[in-house]
C-alpha atoms as a PDB file:
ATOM      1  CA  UNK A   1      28.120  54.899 -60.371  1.00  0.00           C
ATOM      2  CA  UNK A   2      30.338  55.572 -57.531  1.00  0.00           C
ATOM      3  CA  UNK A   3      33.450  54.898 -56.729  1.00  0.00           C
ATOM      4  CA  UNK A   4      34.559  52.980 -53.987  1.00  0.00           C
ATOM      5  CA  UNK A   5      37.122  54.470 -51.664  1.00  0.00           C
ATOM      6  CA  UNK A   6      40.264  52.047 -50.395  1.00  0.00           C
ATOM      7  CA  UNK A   7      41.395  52.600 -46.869  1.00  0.00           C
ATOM      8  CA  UNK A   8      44.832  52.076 -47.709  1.00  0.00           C
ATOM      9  CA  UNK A   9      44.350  55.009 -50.320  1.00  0.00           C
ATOM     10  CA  UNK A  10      43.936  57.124 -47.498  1.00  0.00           C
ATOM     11  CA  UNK A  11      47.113  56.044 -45.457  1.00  0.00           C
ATOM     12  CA  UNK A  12      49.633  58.038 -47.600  1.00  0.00           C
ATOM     13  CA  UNK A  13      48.399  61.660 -46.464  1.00  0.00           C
ATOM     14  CA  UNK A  14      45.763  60.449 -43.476  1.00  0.00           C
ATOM     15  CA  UNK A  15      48.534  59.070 -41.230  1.00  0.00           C
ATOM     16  CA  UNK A  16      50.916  60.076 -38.434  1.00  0.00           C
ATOM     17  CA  UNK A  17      53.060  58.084 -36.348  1.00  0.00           C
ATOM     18  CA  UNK A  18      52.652  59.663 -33.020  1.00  0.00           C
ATOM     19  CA  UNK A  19      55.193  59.099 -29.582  1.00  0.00           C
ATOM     20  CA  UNK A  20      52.847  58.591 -25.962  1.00  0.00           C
ATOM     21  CA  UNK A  21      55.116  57.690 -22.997  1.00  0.00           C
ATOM     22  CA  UNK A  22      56.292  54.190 -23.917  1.00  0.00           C
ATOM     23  CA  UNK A  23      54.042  53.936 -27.383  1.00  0.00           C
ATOM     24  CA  UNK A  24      54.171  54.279 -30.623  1.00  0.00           C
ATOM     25  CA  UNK A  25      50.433  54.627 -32.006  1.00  0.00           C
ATOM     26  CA  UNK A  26      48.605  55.042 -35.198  1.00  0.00           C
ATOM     27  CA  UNK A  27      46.435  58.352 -35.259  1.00  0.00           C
ATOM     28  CA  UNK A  28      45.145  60.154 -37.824  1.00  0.00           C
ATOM     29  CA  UNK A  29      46.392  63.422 -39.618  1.00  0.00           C
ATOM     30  CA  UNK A  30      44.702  66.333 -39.318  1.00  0.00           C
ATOM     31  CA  UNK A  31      43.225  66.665 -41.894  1.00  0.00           C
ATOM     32  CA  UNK A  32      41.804  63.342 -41.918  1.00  0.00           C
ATOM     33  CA  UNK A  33      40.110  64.098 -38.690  1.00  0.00           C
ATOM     34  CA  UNK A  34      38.899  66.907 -39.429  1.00  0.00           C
ATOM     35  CA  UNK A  35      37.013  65.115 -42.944  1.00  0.00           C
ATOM     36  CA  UNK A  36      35.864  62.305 -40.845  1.00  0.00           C
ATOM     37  CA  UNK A  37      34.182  64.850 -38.795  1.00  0.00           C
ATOM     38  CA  UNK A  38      32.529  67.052 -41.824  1.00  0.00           C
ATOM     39  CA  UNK A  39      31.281  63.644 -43.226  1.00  0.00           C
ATOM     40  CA  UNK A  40      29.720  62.928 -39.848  1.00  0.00           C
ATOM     41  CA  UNK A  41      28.078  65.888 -39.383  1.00  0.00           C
ATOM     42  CA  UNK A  42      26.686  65.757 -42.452  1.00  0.00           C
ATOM     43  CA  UNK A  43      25.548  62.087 -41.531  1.00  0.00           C
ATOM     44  CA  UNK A  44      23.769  63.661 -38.709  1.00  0.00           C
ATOM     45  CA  UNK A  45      22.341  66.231 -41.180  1.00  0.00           C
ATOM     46  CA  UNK A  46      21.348  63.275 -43.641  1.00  0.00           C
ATOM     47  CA  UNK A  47      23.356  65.681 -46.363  1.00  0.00           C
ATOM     48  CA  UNK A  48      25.718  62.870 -47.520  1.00  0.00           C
ATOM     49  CA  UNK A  49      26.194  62.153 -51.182  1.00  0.00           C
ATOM     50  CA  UNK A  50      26.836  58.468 -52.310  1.00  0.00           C
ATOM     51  CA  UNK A  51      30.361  59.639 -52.550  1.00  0.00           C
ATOM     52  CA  UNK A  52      30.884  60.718 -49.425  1.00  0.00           C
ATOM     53  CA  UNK A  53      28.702  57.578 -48.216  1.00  0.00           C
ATOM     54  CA  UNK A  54      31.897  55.314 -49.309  1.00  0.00           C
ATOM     55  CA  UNK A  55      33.997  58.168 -48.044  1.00  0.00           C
ATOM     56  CA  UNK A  56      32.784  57.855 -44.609  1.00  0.00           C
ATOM     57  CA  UNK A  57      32.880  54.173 -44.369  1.00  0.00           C
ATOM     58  CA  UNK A  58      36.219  54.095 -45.803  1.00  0.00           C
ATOM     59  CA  UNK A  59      37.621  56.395 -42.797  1.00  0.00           C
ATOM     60  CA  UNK A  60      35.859  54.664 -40.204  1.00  0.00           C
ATOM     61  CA  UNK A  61      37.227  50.372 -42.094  1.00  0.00           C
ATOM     62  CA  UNK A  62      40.603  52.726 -41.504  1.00  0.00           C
ATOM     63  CA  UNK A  63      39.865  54.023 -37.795  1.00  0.00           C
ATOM     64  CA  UNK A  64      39.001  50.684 -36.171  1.00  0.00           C
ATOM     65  CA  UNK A  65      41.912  49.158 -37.884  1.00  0.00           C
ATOM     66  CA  UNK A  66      44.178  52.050 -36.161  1.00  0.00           C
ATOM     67  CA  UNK A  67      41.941  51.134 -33.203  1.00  0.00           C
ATOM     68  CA  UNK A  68      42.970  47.289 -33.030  1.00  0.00           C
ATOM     69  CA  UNK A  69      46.470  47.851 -34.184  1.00  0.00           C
ATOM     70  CA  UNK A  70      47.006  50.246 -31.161  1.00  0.00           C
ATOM     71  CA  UNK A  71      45.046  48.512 -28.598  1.00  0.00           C
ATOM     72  CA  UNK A  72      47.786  45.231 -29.671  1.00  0.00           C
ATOM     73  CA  UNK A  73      50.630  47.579 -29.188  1.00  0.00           C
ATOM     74  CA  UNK A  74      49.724  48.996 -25.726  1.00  0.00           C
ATOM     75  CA  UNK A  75      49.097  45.029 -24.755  1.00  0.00           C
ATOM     76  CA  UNK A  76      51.910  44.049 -25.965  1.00  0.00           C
ATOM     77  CA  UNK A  77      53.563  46.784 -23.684  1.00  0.00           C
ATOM     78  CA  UNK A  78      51.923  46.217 -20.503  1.00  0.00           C
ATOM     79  CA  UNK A  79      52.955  42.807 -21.079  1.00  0.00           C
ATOM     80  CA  UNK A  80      49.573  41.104 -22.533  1.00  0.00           C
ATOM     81  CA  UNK A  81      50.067  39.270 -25.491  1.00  0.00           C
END
């Protein structure tokens, strides 16, 4: 049986606060980036193991909330709420 994989258990080492102009944004470490990318390839190799399944899905639940939580910020900025 597998394990499922929290996003939040990712945040601790799979985060960086990063500066742009005017915003501060959510990206990725990394490292992170780099895994998201091995498990994607591997996708695209249909070489995943159910581990790495939940992995993947797991990084991506985390990447589109980054995604929204950035896109609000820069909104908020330009002065769209």
């Amino acid at each position: 049986m597998s394990a499922l994989v929290k996003p939040s258990s990712l945040i601790p080492k799979g985060l960086r606060v990063q500066q742009i102009n005017n915003l501060t944004l959510f990206k990725f470490t990394d490292e992170l980036g780099d895994r998201m990318q091995t498990l994607l390839d591997k996708k695209k190799a249909d070489d995943l193991t159910p581990e790495e399944v939940l992995e993947l899905e797991a990084i991506g639940e985390l990447d589109q909330i980054f995604s929204y939580i950035n896109a609000v910020i820069a909104a908020r900025v330009n002065g769209h709420s």
